[in-house]
Protein backbone atom coordinates (compact mmCIF):
# COMPACT_ATOMS: atom_id res chain seq x y z
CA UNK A 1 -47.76 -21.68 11.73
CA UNK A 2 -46.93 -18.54 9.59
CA UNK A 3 -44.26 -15.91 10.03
CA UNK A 4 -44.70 -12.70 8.64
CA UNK A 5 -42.68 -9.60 8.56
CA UNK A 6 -44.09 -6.54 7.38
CA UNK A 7 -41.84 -4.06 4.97
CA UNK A 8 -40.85 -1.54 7.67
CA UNK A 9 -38.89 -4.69 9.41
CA UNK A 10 -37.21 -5.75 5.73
CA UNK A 11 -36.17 -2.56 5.07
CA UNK A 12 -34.38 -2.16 8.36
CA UNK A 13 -32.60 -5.20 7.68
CA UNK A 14 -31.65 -4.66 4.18
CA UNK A 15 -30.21 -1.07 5.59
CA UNK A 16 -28.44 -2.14 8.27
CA UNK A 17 -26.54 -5.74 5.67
CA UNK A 18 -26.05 -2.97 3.16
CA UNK A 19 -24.23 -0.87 6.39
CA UNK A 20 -22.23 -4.03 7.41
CA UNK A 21 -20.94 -4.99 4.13
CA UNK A 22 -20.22 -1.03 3.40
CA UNK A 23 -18.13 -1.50 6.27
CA UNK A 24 -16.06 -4.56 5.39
CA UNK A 25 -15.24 -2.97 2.51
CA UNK A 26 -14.35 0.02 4.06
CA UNK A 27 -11.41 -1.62 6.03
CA UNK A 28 -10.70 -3.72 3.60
CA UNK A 29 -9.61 -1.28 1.44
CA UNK A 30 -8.00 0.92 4.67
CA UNK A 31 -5.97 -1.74 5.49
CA UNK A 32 -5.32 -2.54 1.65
CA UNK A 33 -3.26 0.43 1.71
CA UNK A 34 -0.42 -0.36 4.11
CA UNK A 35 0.63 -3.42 1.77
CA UNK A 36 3.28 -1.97 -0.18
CA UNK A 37 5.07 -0.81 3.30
CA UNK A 38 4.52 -4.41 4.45
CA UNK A 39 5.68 -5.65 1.13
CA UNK A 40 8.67 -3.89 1.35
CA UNK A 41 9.76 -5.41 4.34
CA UNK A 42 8.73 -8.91 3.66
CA UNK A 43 10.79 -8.90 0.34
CA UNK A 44 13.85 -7.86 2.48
CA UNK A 45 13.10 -10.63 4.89
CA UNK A 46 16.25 -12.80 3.27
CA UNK A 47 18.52 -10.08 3.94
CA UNK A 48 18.88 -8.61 7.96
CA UNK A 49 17.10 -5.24 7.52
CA UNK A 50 18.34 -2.80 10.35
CA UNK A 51 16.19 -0.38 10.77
CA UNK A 52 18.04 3.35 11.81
CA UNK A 53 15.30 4.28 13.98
CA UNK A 54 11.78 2.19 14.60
CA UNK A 55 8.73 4.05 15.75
CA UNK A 56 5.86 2.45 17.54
CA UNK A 57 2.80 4.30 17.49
CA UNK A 58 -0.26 2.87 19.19
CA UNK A 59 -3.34 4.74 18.39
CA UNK A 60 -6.34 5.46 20.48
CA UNK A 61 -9.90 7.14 20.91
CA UNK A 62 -10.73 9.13 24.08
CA UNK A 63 -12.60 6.46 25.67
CA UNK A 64 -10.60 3.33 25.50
CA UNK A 65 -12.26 -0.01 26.22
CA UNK A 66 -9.51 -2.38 28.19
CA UNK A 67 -8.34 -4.38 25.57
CA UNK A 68 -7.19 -1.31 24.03
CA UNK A 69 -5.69 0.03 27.43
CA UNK A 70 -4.11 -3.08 28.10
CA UNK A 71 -2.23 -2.83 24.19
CA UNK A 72 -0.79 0.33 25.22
CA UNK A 73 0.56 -0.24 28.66
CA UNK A 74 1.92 -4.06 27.32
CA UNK A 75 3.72 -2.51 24.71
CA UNK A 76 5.35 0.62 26.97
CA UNK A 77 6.41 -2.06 29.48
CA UNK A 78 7.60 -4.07 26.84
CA UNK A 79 9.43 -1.24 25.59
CA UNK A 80 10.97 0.01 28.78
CA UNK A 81 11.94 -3.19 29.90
CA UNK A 82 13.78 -4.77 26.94
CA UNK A 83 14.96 -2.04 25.18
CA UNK A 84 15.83 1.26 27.53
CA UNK A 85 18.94 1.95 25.76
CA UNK A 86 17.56 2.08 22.80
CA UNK A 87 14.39 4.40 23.84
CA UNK A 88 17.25 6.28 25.76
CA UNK A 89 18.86 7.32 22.42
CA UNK A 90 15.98 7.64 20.29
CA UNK A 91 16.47 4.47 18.49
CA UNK A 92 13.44 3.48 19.08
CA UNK A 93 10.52 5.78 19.70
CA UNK A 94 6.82 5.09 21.30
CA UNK A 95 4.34 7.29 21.33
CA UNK A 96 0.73 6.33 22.50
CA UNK A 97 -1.81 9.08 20.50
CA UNK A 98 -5.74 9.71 21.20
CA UNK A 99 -6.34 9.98 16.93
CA UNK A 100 -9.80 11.74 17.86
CA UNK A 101 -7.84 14.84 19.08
CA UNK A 102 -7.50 17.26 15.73
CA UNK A 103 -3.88 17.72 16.77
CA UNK A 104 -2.70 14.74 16.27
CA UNK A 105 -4.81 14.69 12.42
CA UNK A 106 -0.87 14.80 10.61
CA UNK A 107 0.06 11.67 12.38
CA UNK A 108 -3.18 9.60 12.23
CA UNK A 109 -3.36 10.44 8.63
CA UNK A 110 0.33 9.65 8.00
CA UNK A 111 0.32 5.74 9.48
CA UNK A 112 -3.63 5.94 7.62
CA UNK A 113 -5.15 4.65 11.58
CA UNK A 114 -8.99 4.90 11.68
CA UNK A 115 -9.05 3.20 14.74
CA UNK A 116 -7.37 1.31 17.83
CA UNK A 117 -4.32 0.10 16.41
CA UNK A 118 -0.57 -0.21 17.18
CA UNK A 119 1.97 0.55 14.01
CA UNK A 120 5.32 -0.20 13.74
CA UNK A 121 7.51 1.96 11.75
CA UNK A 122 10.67 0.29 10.60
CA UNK A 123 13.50 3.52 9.35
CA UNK A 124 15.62 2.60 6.72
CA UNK A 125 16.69 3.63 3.64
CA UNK A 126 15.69 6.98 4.65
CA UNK A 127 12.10 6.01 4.01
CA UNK A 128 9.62 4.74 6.33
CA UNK A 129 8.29 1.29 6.09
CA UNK A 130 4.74 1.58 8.13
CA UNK A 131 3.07 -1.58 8.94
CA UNK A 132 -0.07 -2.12 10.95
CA UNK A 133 0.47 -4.87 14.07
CA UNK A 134 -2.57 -6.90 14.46
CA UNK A 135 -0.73 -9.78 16.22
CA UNK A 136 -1.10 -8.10 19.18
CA UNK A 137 -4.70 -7.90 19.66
CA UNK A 138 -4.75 -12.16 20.12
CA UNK A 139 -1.86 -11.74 23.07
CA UNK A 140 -3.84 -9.90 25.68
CA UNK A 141 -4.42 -12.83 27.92
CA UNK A 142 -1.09 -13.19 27.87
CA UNK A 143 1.84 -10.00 29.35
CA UNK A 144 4.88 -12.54 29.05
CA UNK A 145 3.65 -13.87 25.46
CA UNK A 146 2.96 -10.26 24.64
CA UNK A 147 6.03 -8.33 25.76
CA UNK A 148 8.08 -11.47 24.13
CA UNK A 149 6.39 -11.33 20.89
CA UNK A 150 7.42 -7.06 20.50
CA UNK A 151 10.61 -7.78 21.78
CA UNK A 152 11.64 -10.38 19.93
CA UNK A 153 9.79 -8.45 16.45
CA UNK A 154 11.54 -5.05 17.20
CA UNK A 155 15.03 -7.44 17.69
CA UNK A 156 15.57 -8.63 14.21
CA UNK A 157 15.34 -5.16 13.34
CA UNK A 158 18.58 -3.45 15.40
């Protein structure tokens, strides 16, 4: 028995591996540059770094599939349950943004979000310290798991 696949059929899969592996590297290199932010915390982590203000930013498209939905509304309950003081004062901040919306361009550029994605912004030093939280994303199955995981994060950081 013989396969054979004519060239219009190879060239639609070499396009379409070149398109893929265009893409890893894309995000790669995206998320590539949130590492010295993330390296700046992690070579504080023997000291206690308290923050002066944390923002948590979760990013969005207009159409939102549930997973992405379900990141937003976990961390806002999270938020208003365990910390309401602190949201009270402006301690911490949350903000959920729709990144397709050409207002909110300054921001989305800013914490460098190309997609669905929640950020946490740790203030100190009168800098900010931007890191991407893709922890999240494997909690979903889980609200109590979820909401315990930001609150005890955003805790060793007040």
């Amino acid at each position: 028995m013989e396969i054979s696949i004519n060239k219009k059929t190879v060239k639609i899969i070499g396009i379409v591996l070149i398109s893929v592996i265009a893409l890893v590297i894309i995000q790669a290199l995206a998320r590539g540059t949130n590492t010295q932010a993330q390296d700046d915390v992690v070579g504080k982590t023997e000291e206690k770094i308290t923050a002066e203000r944390i923002e948590v930013i979760h990013f969005h498209a207009t159409q939102q599939c549930w997973s992405c939905i379900t990141v937003g509304d976990f961390t806002q309950k999270s938020l208003k349950n365990r910390f309401p003081d602190e949201l009270e004062s402006g301690k911490i901040f949350f903000k959920s943004i729709n990144y397709e919306l050409p207002e909110n361009l300054e921001i989305t550029q800013k914490y460098k979000a190309y997609g669905s994605s929640l950020f946490i912004n740790l203030i100190y030093d009168e800098q900010d310290h931007i890191s991407e939280d893709v922890q999240v994303w494997r909690l979903l199955n889980s609200e109590i798991q979820f909401r315990k995981y930001i609150g005890d994060k955003l805790e060793k950081y007040l």
